[in-house]
PDB file of N, CA and C in Angstrom:
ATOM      1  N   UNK A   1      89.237  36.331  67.215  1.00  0.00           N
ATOM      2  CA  UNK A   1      89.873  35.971  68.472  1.00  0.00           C
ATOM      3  C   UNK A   1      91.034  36.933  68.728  1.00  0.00           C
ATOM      4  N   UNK A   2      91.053  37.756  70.356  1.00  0.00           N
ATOM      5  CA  UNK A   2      92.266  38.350  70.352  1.00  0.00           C
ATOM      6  C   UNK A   2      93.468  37.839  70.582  1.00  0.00           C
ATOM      7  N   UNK A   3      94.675  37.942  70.768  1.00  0.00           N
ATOM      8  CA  UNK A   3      95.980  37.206  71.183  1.00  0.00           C
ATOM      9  C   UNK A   3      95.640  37.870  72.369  1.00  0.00           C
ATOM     10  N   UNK A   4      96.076  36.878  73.595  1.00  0.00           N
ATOM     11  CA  UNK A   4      96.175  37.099  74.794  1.00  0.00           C
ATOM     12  C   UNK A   4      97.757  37.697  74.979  1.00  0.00           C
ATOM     13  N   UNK A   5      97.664  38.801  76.396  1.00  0.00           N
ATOM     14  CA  UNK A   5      98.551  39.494  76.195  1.00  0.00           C
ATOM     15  C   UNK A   5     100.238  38.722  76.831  1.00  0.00           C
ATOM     16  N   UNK A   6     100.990  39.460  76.421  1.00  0.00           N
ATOM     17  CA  UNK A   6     102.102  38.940  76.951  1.00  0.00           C
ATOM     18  C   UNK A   6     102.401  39.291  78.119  1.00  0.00           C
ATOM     19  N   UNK A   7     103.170  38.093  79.224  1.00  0.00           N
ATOM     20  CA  UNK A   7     103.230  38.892  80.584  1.00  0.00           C
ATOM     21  C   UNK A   7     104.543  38.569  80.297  1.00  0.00           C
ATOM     22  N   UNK A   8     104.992  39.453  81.511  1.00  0.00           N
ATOM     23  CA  UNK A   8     106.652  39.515  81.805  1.00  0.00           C
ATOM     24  C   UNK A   8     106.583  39.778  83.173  1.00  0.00           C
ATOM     25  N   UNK A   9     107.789  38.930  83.528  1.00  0.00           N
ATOM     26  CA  UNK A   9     108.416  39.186  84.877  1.00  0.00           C
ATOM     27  C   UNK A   9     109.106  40.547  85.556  1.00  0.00           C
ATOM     28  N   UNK A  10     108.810  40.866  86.646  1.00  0.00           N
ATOM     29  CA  UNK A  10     110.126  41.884  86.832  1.00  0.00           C
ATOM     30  C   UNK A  10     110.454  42.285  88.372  1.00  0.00           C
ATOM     31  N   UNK A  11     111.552  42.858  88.871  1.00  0.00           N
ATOM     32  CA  UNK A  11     111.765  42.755  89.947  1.00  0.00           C
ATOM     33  C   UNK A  11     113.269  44.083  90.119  1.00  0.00           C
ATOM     34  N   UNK A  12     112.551  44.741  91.236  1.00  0.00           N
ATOM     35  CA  UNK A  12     112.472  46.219  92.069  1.00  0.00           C
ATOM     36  C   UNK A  12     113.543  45.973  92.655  1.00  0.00           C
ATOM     37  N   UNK A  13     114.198  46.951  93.712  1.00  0.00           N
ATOM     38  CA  UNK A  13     114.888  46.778  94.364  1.00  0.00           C
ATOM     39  C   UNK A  13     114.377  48.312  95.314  1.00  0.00           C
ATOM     40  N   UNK A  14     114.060  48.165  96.802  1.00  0.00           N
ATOM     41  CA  UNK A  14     113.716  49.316  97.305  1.00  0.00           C
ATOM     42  C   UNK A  14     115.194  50.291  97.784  1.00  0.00           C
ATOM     43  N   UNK A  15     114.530  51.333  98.345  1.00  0.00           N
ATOM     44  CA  UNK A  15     115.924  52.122  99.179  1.00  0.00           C
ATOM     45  C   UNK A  15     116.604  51.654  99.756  1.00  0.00           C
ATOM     46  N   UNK A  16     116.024  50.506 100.501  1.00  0.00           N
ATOM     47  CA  UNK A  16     116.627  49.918 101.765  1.00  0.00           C
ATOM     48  C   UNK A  16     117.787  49.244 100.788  1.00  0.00           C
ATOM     49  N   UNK A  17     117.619  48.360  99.812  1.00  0.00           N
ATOM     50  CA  UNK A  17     117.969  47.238  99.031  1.00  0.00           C
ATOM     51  C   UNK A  17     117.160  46.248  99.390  1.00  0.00           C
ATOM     52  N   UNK A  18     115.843  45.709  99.467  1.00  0.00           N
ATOM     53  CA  UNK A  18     114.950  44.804  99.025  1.00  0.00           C
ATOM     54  C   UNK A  18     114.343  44.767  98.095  1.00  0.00           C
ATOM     55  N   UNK A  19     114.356  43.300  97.628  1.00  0.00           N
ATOM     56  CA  UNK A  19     114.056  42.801  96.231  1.00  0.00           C
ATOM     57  C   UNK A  19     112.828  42.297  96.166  1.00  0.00           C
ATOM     58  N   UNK A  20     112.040  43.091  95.326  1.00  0.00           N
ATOM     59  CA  UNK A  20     110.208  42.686  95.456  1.00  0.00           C
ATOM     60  C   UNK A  20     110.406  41.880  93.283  1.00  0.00           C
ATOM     61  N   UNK A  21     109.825  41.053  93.794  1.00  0.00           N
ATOM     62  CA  UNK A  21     109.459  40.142  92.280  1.00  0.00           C
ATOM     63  C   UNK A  21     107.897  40.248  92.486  1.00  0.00           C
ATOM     64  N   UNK A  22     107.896  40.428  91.130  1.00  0.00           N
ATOM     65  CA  UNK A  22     106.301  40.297  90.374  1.00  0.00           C
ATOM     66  C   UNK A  22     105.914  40.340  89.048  1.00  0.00           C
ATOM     67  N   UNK A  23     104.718  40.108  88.185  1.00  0.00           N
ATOM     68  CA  UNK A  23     104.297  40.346  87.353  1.00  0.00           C
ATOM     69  C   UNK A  23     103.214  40.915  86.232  1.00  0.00           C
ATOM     70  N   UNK A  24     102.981  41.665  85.218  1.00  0.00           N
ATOM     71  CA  UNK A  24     102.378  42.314  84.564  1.00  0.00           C
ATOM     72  C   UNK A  24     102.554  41.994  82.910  1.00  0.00           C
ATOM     73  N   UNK A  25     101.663  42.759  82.339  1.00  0.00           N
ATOM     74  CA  UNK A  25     101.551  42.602  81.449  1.00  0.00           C
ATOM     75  C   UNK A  25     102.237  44.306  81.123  1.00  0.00           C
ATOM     76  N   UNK A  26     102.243  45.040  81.457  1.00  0.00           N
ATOM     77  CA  UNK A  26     103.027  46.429  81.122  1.00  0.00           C
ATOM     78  C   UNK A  26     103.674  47.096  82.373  1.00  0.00           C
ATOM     79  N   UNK A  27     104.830  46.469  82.332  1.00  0.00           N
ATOM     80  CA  UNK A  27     106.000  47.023  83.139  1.00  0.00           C
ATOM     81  C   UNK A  27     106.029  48.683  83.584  1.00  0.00           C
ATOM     82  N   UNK A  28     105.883  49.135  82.786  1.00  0.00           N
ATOM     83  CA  UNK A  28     106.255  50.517  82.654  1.00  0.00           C
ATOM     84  C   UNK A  28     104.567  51.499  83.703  1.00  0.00           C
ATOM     85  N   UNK A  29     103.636  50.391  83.237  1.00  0.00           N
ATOM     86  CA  UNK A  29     102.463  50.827  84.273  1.00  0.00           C
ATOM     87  C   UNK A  29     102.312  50.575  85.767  1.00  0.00           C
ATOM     88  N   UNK A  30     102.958  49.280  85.846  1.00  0.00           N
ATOM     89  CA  UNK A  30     102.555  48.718  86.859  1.00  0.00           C
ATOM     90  C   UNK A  30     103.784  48.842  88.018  1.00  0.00           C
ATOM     91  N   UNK A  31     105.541  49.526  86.985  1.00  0.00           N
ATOM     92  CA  UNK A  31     106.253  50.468  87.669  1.00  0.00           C
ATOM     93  C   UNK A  31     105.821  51.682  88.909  1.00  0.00           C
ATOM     94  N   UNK A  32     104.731  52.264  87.420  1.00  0.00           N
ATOM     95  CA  UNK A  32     104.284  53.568  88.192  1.00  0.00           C
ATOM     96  C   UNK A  32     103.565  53.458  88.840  1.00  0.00           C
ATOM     97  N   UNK A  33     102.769  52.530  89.204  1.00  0.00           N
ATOM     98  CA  UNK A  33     101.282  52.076  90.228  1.00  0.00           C
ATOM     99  C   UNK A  33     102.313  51.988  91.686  1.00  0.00           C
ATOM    100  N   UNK A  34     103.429  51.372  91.572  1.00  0.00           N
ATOM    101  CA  UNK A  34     103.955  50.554  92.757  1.00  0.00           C
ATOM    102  C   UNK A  34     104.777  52.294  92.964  1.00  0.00           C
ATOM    103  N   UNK A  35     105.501  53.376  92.308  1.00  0.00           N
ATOM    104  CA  UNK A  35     105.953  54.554  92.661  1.00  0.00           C
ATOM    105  C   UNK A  35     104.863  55.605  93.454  1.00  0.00           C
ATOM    106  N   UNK A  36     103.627  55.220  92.709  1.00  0.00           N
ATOM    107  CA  UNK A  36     102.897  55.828  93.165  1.00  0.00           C
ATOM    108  C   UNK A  36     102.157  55.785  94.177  1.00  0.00           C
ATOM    109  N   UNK A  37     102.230  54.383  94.394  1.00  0.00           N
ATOM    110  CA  UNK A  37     101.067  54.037  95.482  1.00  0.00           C
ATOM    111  C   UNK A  37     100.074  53.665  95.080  1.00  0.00           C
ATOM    112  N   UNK A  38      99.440  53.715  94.160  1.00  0.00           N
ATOM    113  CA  UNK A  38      98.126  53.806  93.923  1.00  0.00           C
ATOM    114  C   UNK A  38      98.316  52.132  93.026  1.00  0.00           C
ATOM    115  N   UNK A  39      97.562  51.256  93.937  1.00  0.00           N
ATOM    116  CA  UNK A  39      97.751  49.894  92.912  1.00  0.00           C
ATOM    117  C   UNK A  39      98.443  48.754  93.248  1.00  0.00           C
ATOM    118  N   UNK A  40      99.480  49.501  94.093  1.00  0.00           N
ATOM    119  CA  UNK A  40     100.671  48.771  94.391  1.00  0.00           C
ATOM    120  C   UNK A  40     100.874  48.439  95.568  1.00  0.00           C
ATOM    121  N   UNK A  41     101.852  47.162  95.780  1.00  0.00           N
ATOM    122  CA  UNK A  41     101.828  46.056  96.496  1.00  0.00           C
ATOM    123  C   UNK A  41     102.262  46.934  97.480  1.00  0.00           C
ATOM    124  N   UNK A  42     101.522  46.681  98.955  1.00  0.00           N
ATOM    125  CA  UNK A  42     101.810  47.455 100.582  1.00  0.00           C
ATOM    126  C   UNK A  42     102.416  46.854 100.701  1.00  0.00           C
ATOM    127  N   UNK A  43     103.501  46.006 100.178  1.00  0.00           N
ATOM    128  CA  UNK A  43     104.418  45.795 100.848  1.00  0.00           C
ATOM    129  C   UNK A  43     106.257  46.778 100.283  1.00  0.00           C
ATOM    130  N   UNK A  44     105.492  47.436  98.995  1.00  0.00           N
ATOM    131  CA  UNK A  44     106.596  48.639  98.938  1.00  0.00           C
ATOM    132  C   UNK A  44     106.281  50.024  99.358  1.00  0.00           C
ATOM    133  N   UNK A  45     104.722  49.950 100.180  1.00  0.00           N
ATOM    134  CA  UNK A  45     104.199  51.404 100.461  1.00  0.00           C
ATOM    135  C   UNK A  45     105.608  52.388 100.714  1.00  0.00           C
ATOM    136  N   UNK A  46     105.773  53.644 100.574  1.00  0.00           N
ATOM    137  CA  UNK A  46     106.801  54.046 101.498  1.00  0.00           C
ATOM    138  C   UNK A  46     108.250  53.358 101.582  1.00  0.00           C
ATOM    139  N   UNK A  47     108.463  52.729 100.502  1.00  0.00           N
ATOM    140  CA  UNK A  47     109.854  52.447 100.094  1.00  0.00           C
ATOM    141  C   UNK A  47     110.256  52.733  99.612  1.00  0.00           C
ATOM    142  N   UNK A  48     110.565  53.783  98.631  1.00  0.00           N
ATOM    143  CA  UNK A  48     111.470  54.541  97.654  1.00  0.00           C
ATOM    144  C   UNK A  48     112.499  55.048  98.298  1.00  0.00           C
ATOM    145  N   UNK A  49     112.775  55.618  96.861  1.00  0.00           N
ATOM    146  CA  UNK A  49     112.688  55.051  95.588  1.00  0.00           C
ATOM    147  C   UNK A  49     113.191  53.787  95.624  1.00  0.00           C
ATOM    148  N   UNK A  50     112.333  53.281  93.941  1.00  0.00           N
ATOM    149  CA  UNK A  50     112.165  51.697  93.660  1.00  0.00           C
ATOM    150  C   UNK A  50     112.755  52.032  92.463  1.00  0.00           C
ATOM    151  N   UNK A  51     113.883  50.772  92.403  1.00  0.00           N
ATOM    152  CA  UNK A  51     114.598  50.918  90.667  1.00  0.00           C
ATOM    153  C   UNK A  51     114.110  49.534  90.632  1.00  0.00           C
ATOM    154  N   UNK A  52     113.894  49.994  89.343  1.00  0.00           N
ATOM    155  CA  UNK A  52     113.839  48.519  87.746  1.00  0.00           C
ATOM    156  C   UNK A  52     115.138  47.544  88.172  1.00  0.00           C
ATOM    157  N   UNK A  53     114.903  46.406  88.373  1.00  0.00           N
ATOM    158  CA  UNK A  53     116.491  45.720  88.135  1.00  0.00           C
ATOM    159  C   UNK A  53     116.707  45.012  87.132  1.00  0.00           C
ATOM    160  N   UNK A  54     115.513  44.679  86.933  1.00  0.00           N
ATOM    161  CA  UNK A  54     115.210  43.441  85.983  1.00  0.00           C
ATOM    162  C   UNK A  54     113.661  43.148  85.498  1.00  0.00           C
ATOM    163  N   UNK A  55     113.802  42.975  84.179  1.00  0.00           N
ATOM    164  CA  UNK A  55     112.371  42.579  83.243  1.00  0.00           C
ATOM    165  C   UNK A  55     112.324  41.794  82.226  1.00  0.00           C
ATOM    166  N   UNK A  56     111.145  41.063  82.293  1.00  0.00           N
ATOM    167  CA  UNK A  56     111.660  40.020  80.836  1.00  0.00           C
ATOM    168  C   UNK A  56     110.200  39.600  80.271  1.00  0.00           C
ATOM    169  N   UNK A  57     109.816  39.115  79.225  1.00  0.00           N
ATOM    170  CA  UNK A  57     108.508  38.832  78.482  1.00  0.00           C
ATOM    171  C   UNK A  57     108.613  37.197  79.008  1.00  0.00           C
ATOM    172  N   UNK A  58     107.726  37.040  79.423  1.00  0.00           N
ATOM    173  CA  UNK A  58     107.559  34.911  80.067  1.00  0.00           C
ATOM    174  C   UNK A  58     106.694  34.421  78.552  1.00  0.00           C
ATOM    175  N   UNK A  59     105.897  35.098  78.598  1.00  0.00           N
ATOM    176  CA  UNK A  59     104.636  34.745  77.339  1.00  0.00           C
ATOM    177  C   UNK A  59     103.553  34.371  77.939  1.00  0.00           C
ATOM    178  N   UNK A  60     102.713  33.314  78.518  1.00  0.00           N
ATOM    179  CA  UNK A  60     101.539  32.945  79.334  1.00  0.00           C
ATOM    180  C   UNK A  60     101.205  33.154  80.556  1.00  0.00           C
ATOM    181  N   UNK A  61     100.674  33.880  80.982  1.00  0.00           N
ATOM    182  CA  UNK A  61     100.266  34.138  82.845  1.00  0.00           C
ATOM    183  C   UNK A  61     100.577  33.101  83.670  1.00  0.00           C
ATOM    184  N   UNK A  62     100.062  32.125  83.100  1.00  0.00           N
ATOM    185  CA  UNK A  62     100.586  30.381  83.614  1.00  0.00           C
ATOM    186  C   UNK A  62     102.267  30.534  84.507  1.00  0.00           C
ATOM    187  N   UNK A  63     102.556  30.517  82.812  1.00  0.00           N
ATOM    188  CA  UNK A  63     103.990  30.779  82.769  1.00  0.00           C
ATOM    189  C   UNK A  63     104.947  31.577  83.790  1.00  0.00           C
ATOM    190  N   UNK A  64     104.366  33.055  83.434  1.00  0.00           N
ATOM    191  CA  UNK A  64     104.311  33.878  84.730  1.00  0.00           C
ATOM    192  C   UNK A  64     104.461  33.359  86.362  1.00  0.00           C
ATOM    193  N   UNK A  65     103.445  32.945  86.559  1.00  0.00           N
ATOM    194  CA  UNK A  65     103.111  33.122  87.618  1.00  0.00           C
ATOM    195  C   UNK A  65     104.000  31.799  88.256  1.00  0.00           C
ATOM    196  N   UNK A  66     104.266  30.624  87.387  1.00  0.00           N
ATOM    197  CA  UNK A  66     105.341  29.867  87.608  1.00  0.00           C
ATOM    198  C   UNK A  66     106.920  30.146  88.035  1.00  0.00           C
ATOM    199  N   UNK A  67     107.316  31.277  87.009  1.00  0.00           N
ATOM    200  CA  UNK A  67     108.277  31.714  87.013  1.00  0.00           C
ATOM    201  C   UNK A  67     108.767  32.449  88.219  1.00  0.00           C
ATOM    202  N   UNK A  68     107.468  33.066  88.640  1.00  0.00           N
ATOM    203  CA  UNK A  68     107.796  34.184  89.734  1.00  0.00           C
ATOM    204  C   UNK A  68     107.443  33.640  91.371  1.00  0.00           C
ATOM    205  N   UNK A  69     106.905  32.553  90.643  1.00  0.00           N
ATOM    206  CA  UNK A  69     106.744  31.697  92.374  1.00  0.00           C
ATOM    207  C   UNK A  69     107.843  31.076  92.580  1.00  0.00           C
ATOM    208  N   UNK A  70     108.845  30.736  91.781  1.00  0.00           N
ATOM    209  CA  UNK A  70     110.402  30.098  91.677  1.00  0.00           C
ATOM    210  C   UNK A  70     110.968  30.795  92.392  1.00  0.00           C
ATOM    211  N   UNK A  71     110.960  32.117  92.036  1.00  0.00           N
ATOM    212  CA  UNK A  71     112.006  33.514  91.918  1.00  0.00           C
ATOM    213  C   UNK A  71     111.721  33.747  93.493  1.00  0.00           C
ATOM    214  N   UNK A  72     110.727  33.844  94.233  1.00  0.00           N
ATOM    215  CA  UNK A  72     110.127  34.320  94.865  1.00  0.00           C
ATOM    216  C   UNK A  72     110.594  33.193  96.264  1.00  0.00           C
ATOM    217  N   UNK A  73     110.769  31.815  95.491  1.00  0.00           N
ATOM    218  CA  UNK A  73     111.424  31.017  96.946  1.00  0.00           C
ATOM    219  C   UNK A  73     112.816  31.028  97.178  1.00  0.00           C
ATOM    220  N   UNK A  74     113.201  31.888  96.099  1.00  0.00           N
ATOM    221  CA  UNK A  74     115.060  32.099  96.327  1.00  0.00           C
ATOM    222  C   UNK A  74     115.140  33.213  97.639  1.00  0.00           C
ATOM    223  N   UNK A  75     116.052  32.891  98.332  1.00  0.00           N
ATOM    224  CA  UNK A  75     116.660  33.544  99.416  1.00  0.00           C
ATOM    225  C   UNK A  75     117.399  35.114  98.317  1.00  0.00           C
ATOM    226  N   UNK A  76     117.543  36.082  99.422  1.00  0.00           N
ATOM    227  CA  UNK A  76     117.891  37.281  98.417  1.00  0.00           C
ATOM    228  C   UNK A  76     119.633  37.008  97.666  1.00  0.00           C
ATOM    229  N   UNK A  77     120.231  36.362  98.469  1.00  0.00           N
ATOM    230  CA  UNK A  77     121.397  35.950  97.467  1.00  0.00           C
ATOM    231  C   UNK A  77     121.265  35.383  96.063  1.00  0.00           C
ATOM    232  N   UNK A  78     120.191  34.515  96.236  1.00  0.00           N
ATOM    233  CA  UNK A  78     119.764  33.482  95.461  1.00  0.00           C
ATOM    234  C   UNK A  78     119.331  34.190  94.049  1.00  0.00           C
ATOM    235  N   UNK A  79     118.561  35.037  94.637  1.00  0.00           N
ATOM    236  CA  UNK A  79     118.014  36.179  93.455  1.00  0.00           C
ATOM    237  C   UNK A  79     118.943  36.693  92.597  1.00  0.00           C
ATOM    238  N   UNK A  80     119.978  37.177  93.177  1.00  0.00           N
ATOM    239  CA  UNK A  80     120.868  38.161  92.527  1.00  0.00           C
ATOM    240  C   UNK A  80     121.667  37.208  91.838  1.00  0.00           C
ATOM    241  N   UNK A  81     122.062  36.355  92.232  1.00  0.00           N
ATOM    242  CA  UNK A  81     122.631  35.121  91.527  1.00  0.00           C
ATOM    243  C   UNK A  81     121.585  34.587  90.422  1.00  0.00           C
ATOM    244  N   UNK A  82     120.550  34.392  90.339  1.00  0.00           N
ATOM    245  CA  UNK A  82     119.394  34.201  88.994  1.00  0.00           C
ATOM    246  C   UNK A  82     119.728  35.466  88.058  1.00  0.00           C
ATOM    247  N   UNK A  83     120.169  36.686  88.981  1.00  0.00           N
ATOM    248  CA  UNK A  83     119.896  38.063  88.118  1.00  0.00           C
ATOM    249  C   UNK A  83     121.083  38.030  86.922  1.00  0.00           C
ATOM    250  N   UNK A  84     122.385  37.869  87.625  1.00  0.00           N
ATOM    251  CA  UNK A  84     123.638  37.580  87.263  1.00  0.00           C
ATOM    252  C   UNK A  84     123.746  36.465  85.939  1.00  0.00           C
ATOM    253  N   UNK A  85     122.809  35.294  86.401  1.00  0.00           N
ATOM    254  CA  UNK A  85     122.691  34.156  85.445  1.00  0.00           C
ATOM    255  C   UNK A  85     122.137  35.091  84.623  1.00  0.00           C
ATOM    256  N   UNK A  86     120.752  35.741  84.435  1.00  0.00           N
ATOM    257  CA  UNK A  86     120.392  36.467  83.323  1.00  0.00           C
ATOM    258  C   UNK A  86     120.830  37.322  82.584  1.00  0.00           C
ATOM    259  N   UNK A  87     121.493  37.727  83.388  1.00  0.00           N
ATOM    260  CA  UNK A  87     122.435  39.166  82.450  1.00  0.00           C
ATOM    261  C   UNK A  87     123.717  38.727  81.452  1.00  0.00           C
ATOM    262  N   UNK A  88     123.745  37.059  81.584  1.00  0.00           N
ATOM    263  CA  UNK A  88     125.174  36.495  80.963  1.00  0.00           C
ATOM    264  C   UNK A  88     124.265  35.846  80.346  1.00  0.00           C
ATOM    265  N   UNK A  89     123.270  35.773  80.195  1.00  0.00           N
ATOM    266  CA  UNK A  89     122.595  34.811  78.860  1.00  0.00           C
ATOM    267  C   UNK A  89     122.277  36.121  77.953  1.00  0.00           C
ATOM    268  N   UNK A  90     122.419  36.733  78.192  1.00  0.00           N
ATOM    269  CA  UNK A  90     121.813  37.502  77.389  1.00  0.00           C
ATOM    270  C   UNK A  90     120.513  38.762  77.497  1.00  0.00           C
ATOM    271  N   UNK A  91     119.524  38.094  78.222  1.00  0.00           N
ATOM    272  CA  UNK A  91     117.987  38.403  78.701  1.00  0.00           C
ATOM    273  C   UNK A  91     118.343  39.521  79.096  1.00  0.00           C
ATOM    274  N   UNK A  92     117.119  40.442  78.648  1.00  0.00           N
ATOM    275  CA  UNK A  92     117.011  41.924  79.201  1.00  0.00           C
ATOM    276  C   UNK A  92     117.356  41.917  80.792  1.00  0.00           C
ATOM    277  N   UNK A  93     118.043  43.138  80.793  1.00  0.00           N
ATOM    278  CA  UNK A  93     118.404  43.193  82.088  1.00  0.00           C
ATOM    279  C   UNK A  93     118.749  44.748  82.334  1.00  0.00           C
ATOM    280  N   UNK A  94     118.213  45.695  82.459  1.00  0.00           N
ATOM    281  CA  UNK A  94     118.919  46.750  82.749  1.00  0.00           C
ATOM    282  C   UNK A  94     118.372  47.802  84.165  1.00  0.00           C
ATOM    283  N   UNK A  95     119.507  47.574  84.874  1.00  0.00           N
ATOM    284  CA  UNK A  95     118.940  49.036  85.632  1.00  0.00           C
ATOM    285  C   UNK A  95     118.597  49.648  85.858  1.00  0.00           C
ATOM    286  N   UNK A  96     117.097  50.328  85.986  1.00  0.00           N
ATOM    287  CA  UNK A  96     116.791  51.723  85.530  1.00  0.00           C
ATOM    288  C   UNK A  96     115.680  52.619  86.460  1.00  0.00           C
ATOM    289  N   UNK A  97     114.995  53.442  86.622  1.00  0.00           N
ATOM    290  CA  UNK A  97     114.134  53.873  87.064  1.00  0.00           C
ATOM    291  C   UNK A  97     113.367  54.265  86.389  1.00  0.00           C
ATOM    292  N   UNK A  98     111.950  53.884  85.991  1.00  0.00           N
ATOM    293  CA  UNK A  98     111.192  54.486  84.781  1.00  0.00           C
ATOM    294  C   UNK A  98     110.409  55.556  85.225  1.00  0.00           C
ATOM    295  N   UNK A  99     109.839  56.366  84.672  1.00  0.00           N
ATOM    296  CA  UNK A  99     109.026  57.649  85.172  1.00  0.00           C
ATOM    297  C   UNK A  99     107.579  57.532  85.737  1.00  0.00           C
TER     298      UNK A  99
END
């Protein structure tokens, strides 16, 4: 039996400053799908650059997809205020733009 994979949450921030939430099982791919175009949600077509704001391991797709339907009914204040809560617990949180 294989272990099913781990998903994690994560969430963009475009040029403009809009905050796109979603999830994967490899961040770092599904980064470059959404930079590239190719894969990625039309609703960041032509928004760059897109930074990393935030990423985290949930564990079950279930889970996932719970998590990010939460995230997803917060108003954009609301978000950054979840982001803020995360970054003082501890939870990965860093800034970044991946390649």
């Amino acid at each position: 039996m294989t272990a099913s994979p781990c998903w994690h949450l994560y969430m963009l921030r475009t040029a403009a400053g809009h905050l796109y939430t979603g999830i994967t099982t490899d961040v770092a791919r599904r980064f470059k799908e959404h930079r590239d175009g190719v894969r990625g949600a039309k609703a960041l077509r032509g928004k760059g650059p897109l930074t990393l704001l935030h990423h985290e391991a949930v564990g079950e797709r279930g889970d996932a997809l719970r998590l990010e339907a939460q995230v997803k009914r917060l108003s954009a204040a609301g978000k950054l205020a979840w982001l803020e809560a995360r970054r003082t617990d501890g939870t990965q949180q860093v800034p970044q733009k991946l390649p």
